[in-house]
N, C-alpha and C. Protein backbone atom coordinates (compact mmCIF):
# COMPACT_ATOMS: atom_id res chain seq x y z
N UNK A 1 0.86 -1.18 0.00
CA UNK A 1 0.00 0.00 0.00
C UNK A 1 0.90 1.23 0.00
N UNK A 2 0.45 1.93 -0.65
CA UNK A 2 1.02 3.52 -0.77
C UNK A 2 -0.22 4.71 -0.58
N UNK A 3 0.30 5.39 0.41
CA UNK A 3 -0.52 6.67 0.42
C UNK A 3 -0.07 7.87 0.03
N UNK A 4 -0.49 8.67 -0.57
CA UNK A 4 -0.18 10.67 -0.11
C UNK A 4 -1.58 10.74 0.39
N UNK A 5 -0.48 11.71 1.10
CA UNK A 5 -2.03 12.60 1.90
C UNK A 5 -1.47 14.14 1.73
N UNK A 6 -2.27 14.55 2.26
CA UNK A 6 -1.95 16.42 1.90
C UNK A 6 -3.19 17.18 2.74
N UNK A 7 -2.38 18.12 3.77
CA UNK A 7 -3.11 18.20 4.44
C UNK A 7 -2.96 20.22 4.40
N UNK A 8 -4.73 20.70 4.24
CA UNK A 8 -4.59 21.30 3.87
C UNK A 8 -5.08 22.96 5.00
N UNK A 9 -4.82 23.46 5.35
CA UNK A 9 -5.96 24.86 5.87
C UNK A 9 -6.06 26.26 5.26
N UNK A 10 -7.38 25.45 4.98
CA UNK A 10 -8.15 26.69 4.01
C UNK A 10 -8.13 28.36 5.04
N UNK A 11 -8.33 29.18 4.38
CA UNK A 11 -8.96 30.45 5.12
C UNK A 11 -10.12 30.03 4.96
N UNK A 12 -11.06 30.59 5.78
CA UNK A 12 -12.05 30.22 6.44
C UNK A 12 -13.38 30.55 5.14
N UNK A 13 -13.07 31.80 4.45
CA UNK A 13 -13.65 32.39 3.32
C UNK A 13 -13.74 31.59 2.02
N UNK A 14 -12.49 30.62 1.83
CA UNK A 14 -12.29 30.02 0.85
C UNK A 14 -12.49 28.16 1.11
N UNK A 15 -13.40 27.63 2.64
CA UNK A 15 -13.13 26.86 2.53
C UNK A 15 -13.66 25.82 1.41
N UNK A 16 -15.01 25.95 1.23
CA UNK A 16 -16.12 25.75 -0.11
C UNK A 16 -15.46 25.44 -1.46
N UNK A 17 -14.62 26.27 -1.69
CA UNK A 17 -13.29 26.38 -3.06
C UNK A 17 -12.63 25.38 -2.65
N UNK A 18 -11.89 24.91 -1.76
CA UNK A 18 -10.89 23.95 -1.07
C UNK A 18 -11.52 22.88 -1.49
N UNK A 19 -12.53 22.48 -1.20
CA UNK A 19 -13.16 21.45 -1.00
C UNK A 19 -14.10 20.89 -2.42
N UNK A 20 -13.84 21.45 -3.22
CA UNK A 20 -14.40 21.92 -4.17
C UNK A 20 -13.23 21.26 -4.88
N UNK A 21 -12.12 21.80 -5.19
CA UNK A 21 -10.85 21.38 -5.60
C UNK A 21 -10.32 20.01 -5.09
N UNK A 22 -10.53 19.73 -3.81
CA UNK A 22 -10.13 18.32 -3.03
C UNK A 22 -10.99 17.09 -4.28
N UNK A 23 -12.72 17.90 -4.37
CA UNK A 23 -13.41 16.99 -4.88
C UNK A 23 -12.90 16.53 -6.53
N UNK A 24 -12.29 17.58 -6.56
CA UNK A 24 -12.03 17.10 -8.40
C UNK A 24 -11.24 16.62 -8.23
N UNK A 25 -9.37 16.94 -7.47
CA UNK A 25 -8.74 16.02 -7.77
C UNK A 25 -8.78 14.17 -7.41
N UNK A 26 -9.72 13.62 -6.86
CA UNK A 26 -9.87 12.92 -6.20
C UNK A 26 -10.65 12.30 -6.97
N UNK A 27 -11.75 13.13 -7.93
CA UNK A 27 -12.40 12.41 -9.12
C UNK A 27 -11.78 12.36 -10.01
N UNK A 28 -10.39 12.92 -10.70
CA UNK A 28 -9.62 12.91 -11.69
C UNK A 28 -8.56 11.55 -11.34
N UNK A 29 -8.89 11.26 -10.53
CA UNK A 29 -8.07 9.79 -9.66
C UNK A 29 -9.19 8.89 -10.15
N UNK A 30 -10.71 8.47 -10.28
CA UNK A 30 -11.18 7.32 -10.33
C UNK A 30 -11.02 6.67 -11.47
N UNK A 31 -10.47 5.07 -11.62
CA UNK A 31 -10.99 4.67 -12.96
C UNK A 31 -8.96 4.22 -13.26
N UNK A 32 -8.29 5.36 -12.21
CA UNK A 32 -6.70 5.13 -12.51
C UNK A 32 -6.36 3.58 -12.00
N UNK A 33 -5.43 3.02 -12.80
CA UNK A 33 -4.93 1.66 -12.18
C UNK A 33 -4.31 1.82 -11.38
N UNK A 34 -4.45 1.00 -10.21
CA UNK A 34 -4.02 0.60 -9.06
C UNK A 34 -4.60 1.64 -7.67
N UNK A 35 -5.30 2.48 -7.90
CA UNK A 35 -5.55 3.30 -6.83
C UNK A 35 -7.12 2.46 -6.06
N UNK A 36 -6.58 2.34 -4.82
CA UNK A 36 -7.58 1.89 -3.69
C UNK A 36 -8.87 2.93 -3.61
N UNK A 37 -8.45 4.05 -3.11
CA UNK A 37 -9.46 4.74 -2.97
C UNK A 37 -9.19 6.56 -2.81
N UNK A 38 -9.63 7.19 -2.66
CA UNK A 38 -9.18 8.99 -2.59
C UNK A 38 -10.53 9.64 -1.91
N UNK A 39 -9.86 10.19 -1.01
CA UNK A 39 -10.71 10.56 0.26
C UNK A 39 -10.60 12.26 0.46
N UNK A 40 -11.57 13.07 0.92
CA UNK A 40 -11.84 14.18 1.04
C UNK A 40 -11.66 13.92 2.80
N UNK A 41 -11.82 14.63 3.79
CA UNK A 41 -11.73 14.37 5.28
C UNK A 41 -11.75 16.07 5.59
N UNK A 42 -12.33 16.25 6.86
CA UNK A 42 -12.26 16.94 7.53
C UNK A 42 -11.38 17.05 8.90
N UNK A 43 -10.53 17.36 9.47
CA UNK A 43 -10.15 17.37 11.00
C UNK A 43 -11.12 17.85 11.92
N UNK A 44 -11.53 16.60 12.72
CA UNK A 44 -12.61 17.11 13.99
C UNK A 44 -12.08 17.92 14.86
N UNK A 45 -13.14 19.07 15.37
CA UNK A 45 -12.26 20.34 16.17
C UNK A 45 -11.36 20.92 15.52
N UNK A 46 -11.05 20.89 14.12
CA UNK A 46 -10.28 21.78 13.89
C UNK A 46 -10.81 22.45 12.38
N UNK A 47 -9.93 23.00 11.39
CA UNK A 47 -10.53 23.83 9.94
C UNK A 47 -9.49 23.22 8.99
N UNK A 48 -8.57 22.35 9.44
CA UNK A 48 -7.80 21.51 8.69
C UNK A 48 -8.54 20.60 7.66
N UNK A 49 -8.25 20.59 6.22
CA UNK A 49 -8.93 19.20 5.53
C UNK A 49 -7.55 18.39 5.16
N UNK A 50 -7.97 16.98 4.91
CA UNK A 50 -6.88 15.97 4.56
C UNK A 50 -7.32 15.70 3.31
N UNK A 51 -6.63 15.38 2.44
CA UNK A 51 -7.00 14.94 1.67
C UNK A 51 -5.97 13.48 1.19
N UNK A 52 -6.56 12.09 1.19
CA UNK A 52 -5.75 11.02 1.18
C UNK A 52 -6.43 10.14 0.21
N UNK A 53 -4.81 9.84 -0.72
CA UNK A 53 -4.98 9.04 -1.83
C UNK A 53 -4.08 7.55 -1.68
N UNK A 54 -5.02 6.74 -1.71
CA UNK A 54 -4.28 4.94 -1.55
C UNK A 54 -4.41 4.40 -2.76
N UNK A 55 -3.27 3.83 -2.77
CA UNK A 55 -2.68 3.15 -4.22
C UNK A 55 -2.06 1.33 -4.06
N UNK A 56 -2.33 0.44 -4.58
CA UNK A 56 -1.31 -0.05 -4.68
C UNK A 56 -0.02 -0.45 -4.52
N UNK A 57 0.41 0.26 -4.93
CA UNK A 57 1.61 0.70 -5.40
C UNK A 57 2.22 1.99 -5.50
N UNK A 58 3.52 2.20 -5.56
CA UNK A 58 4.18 3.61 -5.61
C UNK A 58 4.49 4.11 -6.84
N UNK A 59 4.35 2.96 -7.54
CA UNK A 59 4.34 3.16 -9.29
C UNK A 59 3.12 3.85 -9.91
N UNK A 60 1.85 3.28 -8.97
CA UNK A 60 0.66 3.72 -9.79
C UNK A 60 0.30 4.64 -8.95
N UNK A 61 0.37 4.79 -8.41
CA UNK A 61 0.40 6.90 -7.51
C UNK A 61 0.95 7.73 -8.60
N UNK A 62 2.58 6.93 -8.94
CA UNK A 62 3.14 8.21 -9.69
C UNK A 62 2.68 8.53 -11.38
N UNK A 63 1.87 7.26 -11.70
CA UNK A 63 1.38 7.33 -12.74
C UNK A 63 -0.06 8.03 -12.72
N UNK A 64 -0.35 7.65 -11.45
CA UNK A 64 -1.97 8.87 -11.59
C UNK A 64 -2.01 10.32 -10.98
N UNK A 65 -0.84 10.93 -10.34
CA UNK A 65 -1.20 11.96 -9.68
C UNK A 65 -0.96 13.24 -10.68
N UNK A 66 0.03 12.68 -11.97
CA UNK A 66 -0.09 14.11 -12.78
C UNK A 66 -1.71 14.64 -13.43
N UNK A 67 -2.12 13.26 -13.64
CA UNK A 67 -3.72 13.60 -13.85
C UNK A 67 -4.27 13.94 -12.96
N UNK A 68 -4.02 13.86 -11.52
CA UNK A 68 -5.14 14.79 -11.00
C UNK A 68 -4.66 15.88 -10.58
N UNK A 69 -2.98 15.95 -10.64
CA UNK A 69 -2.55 17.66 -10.36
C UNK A 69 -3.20 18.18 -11.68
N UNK A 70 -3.36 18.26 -12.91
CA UNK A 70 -3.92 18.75 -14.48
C UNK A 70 -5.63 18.91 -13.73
N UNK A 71 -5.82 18.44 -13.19
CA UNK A 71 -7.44 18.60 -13.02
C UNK A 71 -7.70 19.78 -11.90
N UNK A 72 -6.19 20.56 -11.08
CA UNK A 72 -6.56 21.47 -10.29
C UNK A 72 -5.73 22.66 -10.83
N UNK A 73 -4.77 22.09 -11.64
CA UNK A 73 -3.66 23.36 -12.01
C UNK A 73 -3.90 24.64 -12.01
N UNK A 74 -5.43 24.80 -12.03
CA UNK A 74 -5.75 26.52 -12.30
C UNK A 74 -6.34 27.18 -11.11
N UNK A 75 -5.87 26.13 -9.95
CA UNK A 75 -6.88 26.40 -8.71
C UNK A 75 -5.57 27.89 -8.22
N UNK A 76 -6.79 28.64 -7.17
CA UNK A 76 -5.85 29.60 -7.01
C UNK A 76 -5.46 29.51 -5.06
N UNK A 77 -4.56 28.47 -4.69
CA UNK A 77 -4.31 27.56 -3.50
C UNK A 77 -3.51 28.77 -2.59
N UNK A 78 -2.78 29.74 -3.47
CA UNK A 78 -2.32 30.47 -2.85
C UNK A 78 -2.88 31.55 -2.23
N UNK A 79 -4.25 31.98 -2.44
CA UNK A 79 -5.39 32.56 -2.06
C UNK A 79 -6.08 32.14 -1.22
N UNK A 80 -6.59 30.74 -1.63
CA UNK A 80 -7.47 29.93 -0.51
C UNK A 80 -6.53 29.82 1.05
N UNK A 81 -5.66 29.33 0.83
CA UNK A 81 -4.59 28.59 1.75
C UNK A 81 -4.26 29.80 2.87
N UNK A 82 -4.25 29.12 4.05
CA UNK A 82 -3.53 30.41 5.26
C UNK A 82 -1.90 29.93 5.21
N UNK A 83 -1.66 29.06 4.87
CA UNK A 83 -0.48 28.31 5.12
C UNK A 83 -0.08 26.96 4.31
N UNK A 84 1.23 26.72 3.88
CA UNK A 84 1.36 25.96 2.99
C UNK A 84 1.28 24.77 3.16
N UNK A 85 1.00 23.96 2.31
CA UNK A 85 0.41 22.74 1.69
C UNK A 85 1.48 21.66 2.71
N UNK A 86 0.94 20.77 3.92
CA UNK A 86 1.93 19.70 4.16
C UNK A 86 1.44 18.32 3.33
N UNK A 87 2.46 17.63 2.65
CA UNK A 87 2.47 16.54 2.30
C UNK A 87 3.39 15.95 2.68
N UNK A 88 2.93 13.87 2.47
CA UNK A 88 2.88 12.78 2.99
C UNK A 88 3.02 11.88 2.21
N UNK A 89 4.18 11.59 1.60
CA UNK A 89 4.11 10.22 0.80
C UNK A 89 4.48 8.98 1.99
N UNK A 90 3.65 7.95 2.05
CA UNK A 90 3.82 6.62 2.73
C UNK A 90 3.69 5.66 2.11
N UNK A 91 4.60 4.36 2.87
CA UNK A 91 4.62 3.04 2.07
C UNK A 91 4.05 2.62 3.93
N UNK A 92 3.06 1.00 3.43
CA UNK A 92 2.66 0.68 4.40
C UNK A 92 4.02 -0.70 4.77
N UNK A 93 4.15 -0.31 6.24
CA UNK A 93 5.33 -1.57 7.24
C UNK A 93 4.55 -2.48 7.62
C-alpha cells in the first residue's frame, strides 16, 4: 500500500473552493490503475482538511497523480490557503 495525503488549511472564506478542488482532484483519480481509494476528510475540532490518496503501489500513484494535479492546475491555493500545503508520501510496514 502507498498513500499521499496532503493536508490542507483553508482560510475560512475560501473553505467551499478547497473542498471543491479536493473533490475534483480525487475524481480525476477514479478509474486510474491501481488506486484503492481517494478521500476528502475533515479534522474534527479543527478547519484543517486531509485529503488522502491509496494506491497499490508507488508506481501507480506516480502514474496517476499528474492527472489529477492537471485537473486542479488553475486552482488559485495560494489565495485559498492560510499556510502551505503539508504533504505525505507513505509506504505501508
Amino acid at each position: 500500500m502507498y498513500a499521499v495525503i496532503s493536508v490542507h488549511t483553508p482560510k475560512p472564506e475560501y473553505r467551499d473552493e478547497l473542498i471543491d478542488s479536493m473533490h475534483r482532484f480525487g475524481a480525476a483519480l477514479q478509474g486510474q490503475p491501481g488506486l484503492v481509494g481517494a478521500h476528502t476528510l475533515a479534522e474534527t475540532g479543527g478547519n484543517r482538511l486531509i485529503g488522502l490518496a491509496m494506491f497499490e503501489t508507488r508506481e501507480a500513484a506516480q502514474a496517476a497523480m499528474p492527472i489529477a494535479n492537471q485537473a486542479v492546475a488553475n486552482d488559485d491555493f495560494d489565495l485559498w490557503e492560510a499556510s502551505e500545503t503539508e504533504g505525505f508520501r507513505l509506504i505501508e510496514v
